[in-house]
Protein backbone atom coordinates (compact mmCIF):
# COMPACT_ATOMS: atom_id res chain seq x y z
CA UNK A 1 -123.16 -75.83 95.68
CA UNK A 2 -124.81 -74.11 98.49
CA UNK A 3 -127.36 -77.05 100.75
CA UNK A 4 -131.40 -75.96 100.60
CA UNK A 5 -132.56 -75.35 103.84
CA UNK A 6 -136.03 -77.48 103.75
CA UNK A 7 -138.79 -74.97 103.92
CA UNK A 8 -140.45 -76.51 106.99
CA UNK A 9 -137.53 -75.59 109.33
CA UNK A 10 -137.85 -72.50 109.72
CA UNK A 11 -141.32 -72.47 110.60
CA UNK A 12 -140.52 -75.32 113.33
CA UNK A 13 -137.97 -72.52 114.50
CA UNK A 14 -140.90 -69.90 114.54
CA UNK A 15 -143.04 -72.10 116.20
CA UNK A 16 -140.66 -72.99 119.42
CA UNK A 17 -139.39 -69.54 119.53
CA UNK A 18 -142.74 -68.01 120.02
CA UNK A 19 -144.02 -71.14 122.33
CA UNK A 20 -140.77 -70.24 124.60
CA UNK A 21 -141.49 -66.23 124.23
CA UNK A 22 -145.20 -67.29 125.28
CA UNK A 23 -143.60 -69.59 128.26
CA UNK A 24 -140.94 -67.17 129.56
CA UNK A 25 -143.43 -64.73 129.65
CA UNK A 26 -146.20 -66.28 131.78
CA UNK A 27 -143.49 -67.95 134.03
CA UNK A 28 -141.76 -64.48 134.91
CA UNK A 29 -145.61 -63.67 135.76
CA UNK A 30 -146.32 -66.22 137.70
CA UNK A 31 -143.54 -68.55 138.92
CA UNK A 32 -145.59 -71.55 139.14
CA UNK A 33 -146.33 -71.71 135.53
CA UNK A 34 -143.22 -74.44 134.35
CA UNK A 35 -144.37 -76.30 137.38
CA UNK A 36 -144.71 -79.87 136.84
CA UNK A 37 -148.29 -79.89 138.19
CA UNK A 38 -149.18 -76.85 136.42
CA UNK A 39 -147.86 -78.61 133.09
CA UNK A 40 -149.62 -81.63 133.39
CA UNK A 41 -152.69 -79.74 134.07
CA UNK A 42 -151.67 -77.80 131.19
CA UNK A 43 -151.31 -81.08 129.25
CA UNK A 44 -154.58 -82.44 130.51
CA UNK A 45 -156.77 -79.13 128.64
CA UNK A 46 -154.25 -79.47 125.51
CA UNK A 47 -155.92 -82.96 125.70
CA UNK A 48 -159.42 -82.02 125.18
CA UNK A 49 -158.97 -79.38 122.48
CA UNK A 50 -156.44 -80.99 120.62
CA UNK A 51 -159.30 -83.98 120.22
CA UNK A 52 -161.41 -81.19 118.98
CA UNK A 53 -159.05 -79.56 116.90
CA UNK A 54 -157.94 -82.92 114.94
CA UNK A 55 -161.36 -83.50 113.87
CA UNK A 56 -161.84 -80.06 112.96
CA UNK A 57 -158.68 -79.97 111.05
CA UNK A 58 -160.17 -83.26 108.40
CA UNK A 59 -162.95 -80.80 107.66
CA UNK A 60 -161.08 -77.93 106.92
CA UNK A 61 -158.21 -79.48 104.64
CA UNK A 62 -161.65 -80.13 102.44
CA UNK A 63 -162.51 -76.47 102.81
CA UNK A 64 -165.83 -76.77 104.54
CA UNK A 65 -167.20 -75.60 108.21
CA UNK A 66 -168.41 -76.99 111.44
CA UNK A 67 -170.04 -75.50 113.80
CA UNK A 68 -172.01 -78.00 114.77
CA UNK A 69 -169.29 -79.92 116.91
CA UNK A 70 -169.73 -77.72 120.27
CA UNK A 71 -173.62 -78.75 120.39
CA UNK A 72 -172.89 -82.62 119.05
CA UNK A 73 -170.34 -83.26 122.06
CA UNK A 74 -173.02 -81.73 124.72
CA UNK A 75 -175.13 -84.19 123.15
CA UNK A 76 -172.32 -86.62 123.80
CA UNK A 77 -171.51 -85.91 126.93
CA UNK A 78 -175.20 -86.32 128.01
CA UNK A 79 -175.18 -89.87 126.26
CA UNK A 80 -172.08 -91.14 128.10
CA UNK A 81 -173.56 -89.62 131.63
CA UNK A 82 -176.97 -90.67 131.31
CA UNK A 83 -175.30 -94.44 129.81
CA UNK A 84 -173.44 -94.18 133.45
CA UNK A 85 -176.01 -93.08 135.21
CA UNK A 86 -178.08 -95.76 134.19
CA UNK A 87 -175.24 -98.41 134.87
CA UNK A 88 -174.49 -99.38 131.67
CA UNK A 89 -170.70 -98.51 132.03
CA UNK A 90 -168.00 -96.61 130.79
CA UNK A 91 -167.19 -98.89 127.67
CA UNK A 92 -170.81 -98.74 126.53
CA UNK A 93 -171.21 -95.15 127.70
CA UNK A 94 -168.01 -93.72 125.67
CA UNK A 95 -169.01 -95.78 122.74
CA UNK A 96 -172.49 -94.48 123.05
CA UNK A 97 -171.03 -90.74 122.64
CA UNK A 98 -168.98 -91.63 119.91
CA UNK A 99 -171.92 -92.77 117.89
CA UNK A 100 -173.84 -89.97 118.88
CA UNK A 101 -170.94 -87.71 117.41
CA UNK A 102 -170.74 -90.27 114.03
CA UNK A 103 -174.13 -89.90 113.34
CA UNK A 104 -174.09 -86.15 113.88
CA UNK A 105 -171.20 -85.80 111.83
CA UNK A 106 -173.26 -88.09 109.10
CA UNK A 107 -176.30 -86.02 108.95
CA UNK A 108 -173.72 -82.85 108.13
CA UNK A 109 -172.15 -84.25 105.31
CA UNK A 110 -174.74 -85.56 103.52
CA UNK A 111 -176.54 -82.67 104.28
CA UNK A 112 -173.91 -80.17 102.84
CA UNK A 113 -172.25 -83.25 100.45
CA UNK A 114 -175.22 -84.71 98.90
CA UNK A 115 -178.07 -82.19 99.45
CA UNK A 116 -175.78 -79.45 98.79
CA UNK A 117 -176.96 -77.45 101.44
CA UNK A 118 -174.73 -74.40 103.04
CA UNK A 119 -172.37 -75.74 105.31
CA UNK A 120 -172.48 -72.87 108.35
CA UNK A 121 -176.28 -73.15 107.50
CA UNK A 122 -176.52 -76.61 108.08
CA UNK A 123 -173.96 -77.20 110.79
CA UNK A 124 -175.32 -74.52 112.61
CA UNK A 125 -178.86 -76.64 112.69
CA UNK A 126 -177.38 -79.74 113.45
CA UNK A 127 -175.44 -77.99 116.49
CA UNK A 128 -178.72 -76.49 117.55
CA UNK A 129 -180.34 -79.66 117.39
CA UNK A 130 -178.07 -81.21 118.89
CA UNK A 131 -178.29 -78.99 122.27
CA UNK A 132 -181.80 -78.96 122.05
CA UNK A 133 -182.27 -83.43 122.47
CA UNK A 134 -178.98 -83.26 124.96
CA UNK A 135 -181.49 -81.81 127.66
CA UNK A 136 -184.13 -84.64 126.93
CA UNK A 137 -181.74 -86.69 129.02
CA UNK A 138 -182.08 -84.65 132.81
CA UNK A 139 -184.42 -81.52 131.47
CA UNK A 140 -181.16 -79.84 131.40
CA UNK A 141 -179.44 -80.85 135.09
CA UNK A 142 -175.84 -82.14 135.25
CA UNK A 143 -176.00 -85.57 135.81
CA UNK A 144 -172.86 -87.17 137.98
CA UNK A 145 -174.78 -90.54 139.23
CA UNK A 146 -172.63 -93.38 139.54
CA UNK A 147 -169.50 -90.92 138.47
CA UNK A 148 -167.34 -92.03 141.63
CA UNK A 149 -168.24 -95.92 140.87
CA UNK A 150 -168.04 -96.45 137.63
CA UNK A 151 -164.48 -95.64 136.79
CA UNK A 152 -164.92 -92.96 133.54
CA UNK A 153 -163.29 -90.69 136.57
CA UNK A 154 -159.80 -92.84 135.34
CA UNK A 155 -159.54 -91.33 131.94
CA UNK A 156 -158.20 -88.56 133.75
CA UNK A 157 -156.22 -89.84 136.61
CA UNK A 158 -154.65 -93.00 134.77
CA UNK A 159 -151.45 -92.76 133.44
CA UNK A 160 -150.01 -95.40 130.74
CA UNK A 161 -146.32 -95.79 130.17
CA UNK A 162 -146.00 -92.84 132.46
CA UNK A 163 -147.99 -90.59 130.37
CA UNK A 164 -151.32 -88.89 131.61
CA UNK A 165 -154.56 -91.02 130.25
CA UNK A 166 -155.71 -87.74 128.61
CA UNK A 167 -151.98 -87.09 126.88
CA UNK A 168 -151.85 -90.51 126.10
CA UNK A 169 -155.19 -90.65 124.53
CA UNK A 170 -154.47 -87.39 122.28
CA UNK A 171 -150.96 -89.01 121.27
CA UNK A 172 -152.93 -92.64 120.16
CA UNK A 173 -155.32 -89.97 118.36
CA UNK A 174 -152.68 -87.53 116.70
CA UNK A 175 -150.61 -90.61 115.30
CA UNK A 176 -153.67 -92.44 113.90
CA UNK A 177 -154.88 -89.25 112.09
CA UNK A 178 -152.02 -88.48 110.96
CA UNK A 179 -150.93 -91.89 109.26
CA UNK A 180 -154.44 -91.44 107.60
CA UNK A 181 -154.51 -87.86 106.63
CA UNK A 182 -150.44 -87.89 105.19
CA UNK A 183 -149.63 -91.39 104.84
CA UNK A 184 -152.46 -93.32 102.88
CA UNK A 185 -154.12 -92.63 99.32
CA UNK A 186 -157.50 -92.55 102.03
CA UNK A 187 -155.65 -89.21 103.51
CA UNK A 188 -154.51 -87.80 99.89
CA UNK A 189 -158.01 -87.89 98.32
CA UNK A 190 -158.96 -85.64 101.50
CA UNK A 191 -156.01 -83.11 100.30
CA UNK A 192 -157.69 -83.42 96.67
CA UNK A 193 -161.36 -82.79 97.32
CA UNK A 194 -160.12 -79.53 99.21
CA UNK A 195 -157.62 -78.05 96.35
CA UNK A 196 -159.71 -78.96 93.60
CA UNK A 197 -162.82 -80.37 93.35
CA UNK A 198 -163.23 -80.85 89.48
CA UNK A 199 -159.97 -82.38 89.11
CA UNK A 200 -160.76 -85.09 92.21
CA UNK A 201 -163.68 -86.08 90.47
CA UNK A 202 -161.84 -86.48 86.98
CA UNK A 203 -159.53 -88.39 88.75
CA UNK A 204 -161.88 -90.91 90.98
CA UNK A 205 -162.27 -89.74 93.78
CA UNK A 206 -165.60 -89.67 95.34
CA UNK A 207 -165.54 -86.06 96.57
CA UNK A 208 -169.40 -86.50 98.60
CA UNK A 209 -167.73 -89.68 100.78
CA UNK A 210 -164.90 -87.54 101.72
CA UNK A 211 -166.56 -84.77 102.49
CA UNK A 212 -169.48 -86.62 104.21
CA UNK A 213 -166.16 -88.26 106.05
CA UNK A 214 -164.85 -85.07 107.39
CA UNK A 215 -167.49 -84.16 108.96
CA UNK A 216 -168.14 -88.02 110.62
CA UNK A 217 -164.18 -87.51 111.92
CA UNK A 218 -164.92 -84.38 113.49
CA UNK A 219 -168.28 -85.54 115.08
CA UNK A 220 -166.94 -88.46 116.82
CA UNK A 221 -163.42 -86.40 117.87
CA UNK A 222 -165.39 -83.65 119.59
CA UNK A 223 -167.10 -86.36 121.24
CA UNK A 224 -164.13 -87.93 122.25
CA UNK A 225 -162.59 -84.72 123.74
CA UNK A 226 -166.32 -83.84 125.71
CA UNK A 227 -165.75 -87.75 127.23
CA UNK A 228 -162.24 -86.52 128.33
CA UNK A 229 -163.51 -83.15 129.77
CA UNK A 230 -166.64 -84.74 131.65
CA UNK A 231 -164.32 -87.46 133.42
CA UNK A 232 -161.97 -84.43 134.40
CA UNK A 233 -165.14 -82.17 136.00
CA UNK A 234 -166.75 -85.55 137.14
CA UNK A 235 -170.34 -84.09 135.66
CA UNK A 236 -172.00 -84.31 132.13
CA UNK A 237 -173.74 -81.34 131.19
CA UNK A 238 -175.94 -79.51 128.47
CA UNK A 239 -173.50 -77.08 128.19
CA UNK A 240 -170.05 -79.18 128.24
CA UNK A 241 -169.22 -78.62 124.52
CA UNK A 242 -169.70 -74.52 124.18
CA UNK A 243 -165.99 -74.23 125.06
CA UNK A 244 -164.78 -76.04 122.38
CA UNK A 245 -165.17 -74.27 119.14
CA UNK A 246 -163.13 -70.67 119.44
CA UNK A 247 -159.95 -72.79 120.97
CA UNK A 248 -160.15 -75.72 118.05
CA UNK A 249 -160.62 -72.93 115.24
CA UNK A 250 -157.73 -70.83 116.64
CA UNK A 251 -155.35 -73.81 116.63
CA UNK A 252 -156.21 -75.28 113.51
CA UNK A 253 -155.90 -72.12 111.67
CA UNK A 254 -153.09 -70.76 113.83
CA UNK A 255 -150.80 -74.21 113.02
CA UNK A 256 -152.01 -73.92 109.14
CA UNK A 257 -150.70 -70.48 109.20
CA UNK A 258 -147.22 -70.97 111.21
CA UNK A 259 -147.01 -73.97 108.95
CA UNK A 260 -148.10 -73.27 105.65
CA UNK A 261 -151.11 -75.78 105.34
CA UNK A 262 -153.76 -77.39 107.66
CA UNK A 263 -151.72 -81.03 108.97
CA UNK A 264 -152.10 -82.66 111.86
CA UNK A 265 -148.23 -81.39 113.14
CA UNK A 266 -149.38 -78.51 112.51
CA UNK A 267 -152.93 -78.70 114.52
CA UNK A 268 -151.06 -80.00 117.70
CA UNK A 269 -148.55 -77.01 116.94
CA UNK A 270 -151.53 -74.79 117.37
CA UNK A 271 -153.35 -76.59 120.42
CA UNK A 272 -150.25 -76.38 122.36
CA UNK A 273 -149.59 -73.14 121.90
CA UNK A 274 -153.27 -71.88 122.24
CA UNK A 275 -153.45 -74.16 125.27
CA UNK A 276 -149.74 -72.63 127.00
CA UNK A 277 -151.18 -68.90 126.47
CA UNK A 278 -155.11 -69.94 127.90
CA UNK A 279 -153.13 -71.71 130.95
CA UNK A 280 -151.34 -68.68 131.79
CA UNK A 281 -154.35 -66.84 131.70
CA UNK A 282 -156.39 -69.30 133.91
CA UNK A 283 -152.86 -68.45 136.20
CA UNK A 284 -152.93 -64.93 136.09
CA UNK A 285 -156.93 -65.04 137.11
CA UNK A 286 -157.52 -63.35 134.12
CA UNK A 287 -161.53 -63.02 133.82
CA UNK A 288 -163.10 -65.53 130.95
CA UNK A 289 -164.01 -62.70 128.33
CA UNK A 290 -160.58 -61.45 128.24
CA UNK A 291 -158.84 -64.67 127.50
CA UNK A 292 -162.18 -65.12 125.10
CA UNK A 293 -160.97 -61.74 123.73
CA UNK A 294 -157.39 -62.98 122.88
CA UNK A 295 -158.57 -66.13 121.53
CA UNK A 296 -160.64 -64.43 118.71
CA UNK A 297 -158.04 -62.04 117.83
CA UNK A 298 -155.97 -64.77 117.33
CA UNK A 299 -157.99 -66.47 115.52
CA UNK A 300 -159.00 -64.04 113.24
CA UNK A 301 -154.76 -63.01 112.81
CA UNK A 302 -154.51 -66.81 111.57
CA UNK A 303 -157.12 -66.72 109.04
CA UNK A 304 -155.57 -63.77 107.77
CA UNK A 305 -152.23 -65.15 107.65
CA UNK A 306 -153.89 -68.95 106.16
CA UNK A 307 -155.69 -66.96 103.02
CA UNK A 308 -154.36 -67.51 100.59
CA UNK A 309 -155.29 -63.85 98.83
CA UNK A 310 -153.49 -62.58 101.67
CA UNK A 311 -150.83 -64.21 100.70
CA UNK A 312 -150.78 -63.85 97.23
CA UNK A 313 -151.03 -60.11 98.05
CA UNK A 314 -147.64 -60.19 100.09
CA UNK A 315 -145.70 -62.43 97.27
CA UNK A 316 -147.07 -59.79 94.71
CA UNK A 317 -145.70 -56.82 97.22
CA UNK A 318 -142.32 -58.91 98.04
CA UNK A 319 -141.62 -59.47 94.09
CA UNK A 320 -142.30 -56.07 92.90
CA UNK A 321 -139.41 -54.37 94.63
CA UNK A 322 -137.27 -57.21 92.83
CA UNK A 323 -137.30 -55.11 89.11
CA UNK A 324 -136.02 -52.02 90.71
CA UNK A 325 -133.71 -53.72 92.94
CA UNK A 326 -131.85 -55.35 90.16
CA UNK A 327 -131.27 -52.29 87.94
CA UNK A 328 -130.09 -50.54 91.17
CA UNK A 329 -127.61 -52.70 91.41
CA UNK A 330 -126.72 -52.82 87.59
């Protein structure tokens, strides 16, 4: 009796041969790329998308959008700088983005959950929002007072157990989510309000709280990631979060597709490979709109691959050679 191969590993196989292809390519470029500095730097950025990308990936296992999380952590990251500024530390200042992000995230879902508004429509107000009370803090100046003294500078130069503070931080985050999203009945009902809504009601689940959920997860994530990416530049400012939405779409959608289904594996698949080919770029001094470039068509190659008419169109083209194949052969 001939042993099933289980249907993840070959994707796992995909997935490290093209991060090695995308590796030995960039290090015959430039030799410093598998550099130990170079990837813990690379590391470090993985960090603050993968933060991102996690909360993004609760909101689209229930099939809804976000934009809205780009503006929310500039909001954030003017909370936690004008907390520090002020002297009211780092512990208050972090958890003063991370209810900034919550409450974001809360206004989206029951906006789209309860007043059944248009998700893009809605997020896209929140974001804008969002950007627009993040310059009340400094009329729109960076603020870095009390930066130096205050010790948020540590979340990026600590290391625990060895580990970078930023890795670390993404590893604590990863493992939580992930005992949530694929090891609780909490984490299942998420699953259900996505495939089916109908049947998640029939069966008790109250699809509005999830969805209202997803949206508070990815709020207070993005914030998260903005905290880790203004103690790396030292600065909080307005526009801190607009590099955060292209790289946490690609690698949600690029993991779904390269693993069959949104997960978190499957969204830290996609962060570290988006964040290997966007650190070779940064390497190669390749301008911003190029790398930019790449990133969409990437992105827009994953969402192709993760639809799932796309898919149904390549099973129907893969099974109807199978008829004619058989009486060939009889």
């Amino acid at each position: 009796m001939t042993k099933r191969t289980h249907p993840l590993v070959p994707r796992i196989v995909a997935f490290l041969v093209l991060l090695m292809l995308v590796a030995g390519i960039f290090q015959m470029l430039t030799p410093a790329y598998l550099s130990s500095e170079n990837i813990h730097a690379l590391l470090r950025h993985m960090a603050v998308q993968g933060l991102a990308a996690l909360g993004l990936t609760f909101v689209i296992v229930v099939r809804q959008f976000d934009l809205s999380f780009p503006g929310v952590a500039s909001l954030g990251a003017m909370t936690l700088g004008w907390l520090i500024a002020g002297r009211y530390g780092v512990g208050l200042g972090v958890l003063g983005a991370l209810a900034v992000g919550l409450a974001c995230g809360l206004v989206n879902g029951i906006a789209v959950a309860w007043m059944r508004l248009p998700d893009i429509v809605a997020t896209i107000a929140t974001g804008g929002l969002a950007v627009g009370l993040s310059y009340f803090y400094s009329n729109g100046t960076s603020i870095s007072k009390n930066f130096f003294m205050s010790g948020i500078l540590d979340l990026n130069d600590a290391k625990y157990l060895g580990i970078d503070a930023p890795v670390a931080i993404l590893l604590a985050a990863a493992l939580l989510a992930g005992i949530v999203l694929h090891f609780s009945r909490f984490g299942r009902a998420f699953y259900a309000t996505g495939e089916n809504r109908t049947s998640a009601v029939f069966s008790g689940i109250r699809v509005r709280l999830y969805v209202c959920a997803a949206f508070a997860i990815c709020g207070a994530l993005s914030c998260l990631a903005i905290t880790l990416l203004v103690a790396s530049s030292g600065a909080a400012n307005v526009t801190a979060g607009n590099q955060l939405l292209m790289p946490a779409y690609a690698a949600v959608y690029l993991g779904a597709a390269l693993f069959g289904a949104a997960s978190v594996p499957a969204t830290v698949a996609g962060t570290l490979l988006m964040s290997a080919m966007l650190n070779g770029f940064t390497l190669l001094a390749v301008p911003y709109f190029y790398s930019d470039a790449i990133v969409s068509i990437v992105l827009i190659s994953a969402i192709a691959l993760f639809d799932p008419r796309i898919e149904e169109a390549f099973r129907r083209f893969r099974d109807s050679g199978k008829p004619a194949l058989r009486e060939a052969r009889s």
